[in-house]
C-alpha atoms as a PDB file:
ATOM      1  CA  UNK A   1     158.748 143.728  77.059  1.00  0.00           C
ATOM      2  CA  UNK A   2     162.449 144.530  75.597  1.00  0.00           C
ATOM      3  CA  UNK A   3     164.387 141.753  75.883  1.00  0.00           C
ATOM      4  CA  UNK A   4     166.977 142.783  73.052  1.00  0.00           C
ATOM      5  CA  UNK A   5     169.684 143.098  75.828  1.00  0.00           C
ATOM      6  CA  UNK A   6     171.741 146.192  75.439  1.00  0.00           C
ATOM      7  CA  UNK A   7     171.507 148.098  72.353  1.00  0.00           C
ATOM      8  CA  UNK A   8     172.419 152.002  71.544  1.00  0.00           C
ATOM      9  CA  UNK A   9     169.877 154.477  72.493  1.00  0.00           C
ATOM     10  CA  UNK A  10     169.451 155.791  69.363  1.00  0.00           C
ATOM     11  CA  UNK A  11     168.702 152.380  67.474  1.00  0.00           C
ATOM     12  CA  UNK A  12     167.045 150.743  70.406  1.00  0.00           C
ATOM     13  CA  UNK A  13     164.800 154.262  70.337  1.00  0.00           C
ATOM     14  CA  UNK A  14     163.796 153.660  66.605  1.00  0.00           C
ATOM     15  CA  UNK A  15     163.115 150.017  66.405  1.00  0.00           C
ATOM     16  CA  UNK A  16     160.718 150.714  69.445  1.00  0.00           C
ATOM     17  CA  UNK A  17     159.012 153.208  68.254  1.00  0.00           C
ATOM     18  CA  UNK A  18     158.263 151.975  65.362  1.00  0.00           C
ATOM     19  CA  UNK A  19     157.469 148.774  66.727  1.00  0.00           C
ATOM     20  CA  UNK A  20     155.015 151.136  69.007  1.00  0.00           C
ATOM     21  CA  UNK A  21     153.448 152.681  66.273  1.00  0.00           C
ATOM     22  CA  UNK A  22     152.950 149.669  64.695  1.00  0.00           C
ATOM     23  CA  UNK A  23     151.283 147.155  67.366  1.00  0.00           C
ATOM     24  CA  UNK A  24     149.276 151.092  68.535  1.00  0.00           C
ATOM     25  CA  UNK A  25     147.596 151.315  64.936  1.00  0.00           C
ATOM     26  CA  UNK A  26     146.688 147.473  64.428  1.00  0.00           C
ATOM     27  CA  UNK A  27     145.022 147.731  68.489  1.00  0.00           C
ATOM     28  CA  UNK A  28     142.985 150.995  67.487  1.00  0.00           C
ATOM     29  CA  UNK A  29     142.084 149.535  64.054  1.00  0.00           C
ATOM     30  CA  UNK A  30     140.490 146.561  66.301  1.00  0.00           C
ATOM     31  CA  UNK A  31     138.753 148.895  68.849  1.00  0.00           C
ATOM     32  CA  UNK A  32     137.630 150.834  66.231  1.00  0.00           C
ATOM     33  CA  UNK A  33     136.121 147.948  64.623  1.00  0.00           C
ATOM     34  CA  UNK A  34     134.669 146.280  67.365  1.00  0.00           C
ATOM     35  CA  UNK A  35     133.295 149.742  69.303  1.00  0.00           C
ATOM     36  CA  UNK A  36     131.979 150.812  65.893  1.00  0.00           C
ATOM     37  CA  UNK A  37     131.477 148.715  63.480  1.00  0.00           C
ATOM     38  CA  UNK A  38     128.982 150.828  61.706  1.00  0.00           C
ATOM     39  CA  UNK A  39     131.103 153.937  61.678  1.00  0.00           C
ATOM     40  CA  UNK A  40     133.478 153.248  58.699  1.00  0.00           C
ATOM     41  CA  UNK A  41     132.658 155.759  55.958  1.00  0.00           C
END
């Protein structure tokens, strides 16, 4: 899935993460909408 070649740990570590968090809460936000549609408050 990385394909950014060879970058320092410590940057590498932050751009995925984020990148993580990111793609994580827009795939729950979709689940969430499509296993409960009716549960949004």
């Amino acid at each position: 899935m990385n394909g950014h070649g060879e970058r320092s740990p410590d940057d590498l570590s932050s751009v995925d993460e984020t990148e993580t968090r990111r793609r994580y809460a827009d795939a729950v936000a979709r689940m969430t909408e499509r296993h409960d549609p009716g549960d949004h408050v």
